[in-house]
N, C-alpha and C. Protein backbone atom coordinates (compact mmCIF):
# COMPACT_ATOMS: atom_id res chain seq x y z
N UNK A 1 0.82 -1.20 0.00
CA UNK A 1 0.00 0.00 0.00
C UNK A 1 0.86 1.26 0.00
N UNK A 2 2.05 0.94 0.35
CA UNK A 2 2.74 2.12 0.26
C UNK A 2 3.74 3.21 -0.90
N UNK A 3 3.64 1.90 -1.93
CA UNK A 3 3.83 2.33 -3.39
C UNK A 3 2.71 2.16 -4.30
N UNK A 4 1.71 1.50 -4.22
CA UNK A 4 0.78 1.36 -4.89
C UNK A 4 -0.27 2.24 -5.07
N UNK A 5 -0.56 2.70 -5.52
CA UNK A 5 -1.49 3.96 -5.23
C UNK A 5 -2.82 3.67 -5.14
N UNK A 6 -3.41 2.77 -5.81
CA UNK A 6 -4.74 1.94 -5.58
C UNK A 6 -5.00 1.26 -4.23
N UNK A 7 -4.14 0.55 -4.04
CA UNK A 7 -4.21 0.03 -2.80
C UNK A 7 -4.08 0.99 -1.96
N UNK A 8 -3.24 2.24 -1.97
CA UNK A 8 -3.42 2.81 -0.95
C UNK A 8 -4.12 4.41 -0.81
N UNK A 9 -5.32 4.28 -1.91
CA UNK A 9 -6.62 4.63 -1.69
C UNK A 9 -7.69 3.82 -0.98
N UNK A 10 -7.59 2.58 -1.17
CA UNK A 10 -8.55 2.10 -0.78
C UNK A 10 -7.73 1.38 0.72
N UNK A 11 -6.20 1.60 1.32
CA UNK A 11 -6.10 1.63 2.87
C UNK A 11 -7.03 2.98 3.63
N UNK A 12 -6.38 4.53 2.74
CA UNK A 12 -7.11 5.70 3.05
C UNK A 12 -8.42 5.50 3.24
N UNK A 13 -9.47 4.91 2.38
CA UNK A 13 -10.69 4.78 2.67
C UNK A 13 -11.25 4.21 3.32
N UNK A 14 -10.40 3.17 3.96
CA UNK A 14 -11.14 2.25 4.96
C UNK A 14 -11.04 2.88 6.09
N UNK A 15 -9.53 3.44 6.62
CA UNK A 15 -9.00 3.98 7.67
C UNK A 15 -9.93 5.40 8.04
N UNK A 16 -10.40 6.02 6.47
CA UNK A 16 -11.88 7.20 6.94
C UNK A 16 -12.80 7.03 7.16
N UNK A 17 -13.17 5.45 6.88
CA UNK A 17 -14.34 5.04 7.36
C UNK A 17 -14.46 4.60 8.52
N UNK A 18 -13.12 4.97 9.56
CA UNK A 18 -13.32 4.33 10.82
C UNK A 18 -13.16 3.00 11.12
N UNK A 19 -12.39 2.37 10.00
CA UNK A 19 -11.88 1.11 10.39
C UNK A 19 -10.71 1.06 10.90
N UNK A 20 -10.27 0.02 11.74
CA UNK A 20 -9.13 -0.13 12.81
C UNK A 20 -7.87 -0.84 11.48
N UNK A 21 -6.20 0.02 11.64
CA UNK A 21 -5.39 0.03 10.49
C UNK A 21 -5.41 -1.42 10.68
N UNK A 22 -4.85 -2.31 11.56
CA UNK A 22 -5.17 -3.90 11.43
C UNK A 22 -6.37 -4.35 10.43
N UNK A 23 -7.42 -4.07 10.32
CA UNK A 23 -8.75 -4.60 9.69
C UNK A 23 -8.26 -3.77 8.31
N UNK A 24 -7.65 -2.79 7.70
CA UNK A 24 -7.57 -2.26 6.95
C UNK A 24 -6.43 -3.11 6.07
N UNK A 25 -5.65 -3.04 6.76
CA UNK A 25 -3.86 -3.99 6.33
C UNK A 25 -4.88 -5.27 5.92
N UNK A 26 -5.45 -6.14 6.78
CA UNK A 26 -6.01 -7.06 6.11
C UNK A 26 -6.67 -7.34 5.22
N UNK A 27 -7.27 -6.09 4.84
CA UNK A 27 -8.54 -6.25 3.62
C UNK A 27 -7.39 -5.63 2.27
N UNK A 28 -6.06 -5.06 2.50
CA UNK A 28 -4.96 -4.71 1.73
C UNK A 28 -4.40 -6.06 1.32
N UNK A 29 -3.78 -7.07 1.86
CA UNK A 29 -3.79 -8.52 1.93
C UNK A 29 -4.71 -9.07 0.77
N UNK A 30 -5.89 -9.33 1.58
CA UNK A 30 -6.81 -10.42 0.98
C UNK A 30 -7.07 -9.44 -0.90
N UNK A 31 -7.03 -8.32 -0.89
CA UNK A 31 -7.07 -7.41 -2.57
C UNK A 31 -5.75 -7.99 -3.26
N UNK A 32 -4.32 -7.94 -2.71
CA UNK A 32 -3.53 -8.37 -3.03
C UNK A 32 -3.57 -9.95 -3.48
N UNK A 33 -3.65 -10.69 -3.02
CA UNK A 33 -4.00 -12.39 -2.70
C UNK A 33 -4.85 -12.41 -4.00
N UNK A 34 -6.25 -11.67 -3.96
CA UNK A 34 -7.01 -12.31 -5.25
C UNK A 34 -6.82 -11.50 -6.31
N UNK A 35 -5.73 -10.63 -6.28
CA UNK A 35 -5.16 -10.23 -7.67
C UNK A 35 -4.02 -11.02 -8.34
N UNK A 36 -3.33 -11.54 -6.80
CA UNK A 36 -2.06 -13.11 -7.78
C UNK A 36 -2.68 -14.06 -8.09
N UNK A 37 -3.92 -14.54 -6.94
CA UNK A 37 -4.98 -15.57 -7.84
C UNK A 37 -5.18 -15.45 -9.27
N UNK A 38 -6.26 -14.38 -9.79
CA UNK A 38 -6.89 -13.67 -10.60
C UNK A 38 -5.63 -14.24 -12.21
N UNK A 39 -4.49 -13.67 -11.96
CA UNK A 39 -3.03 -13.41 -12.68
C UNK A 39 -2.59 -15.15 -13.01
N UNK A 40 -2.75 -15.75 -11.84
CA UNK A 40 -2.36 -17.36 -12.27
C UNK A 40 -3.24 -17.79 -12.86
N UNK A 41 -4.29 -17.65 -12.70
CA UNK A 41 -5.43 -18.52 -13.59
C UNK A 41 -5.85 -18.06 -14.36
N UNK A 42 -5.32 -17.04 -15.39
CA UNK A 42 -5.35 -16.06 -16.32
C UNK A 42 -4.08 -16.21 -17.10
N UNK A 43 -3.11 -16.76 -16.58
CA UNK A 43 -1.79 -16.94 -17.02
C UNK A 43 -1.08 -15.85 -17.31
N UNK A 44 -0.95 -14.85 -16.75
CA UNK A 44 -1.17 -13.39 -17.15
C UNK A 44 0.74 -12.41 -16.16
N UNK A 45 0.73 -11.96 -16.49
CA UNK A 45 1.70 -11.00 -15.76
C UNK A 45 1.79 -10.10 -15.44
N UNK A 46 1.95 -9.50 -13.60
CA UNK A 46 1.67 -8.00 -13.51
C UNK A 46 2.40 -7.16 -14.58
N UNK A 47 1.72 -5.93 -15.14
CA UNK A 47 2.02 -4.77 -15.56
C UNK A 47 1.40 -4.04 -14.58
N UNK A 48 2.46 -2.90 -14.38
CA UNK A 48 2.23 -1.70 -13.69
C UNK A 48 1.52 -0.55 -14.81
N UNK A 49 0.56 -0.11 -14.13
CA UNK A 49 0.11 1.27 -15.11
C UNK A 49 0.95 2.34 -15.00
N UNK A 50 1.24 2.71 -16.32
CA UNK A 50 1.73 3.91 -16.34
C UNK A 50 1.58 5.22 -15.69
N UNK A 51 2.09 5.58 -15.08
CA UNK A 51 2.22 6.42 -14.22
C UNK A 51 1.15 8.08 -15.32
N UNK A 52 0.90 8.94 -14.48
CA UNK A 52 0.08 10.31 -14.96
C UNK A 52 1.15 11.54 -14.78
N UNK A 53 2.06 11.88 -15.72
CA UNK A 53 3.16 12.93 -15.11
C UNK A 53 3.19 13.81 -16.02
């Protein structure tokens, strides 16, 4: 979450919604987890998006 910028909109959003950073880190986890799922059974390889500069 700390280079990712997606992920760490959606840590920001949980953490404004008053969720505890533990419950937040975890739901950061389990997004992570079913995106390497998602990638193996797709046969597929992360690409990073191009950056907006």
């Amino acid at each position: 979450m700390r280079f990712n910028p997606d992920l760490k909109a959606k840590y920001t959003a949980l953490r404004a919604a008053g969720k505890p950073a533990t419950v937040a880190i975890v739901a950061i986890m389990r997004k992570l987890l079913e995106t390497a799922n998602a990638l193996v059974k797709a046969d597929r390889v992360w690409t990073e998006k191009p950056s907006c500069l």
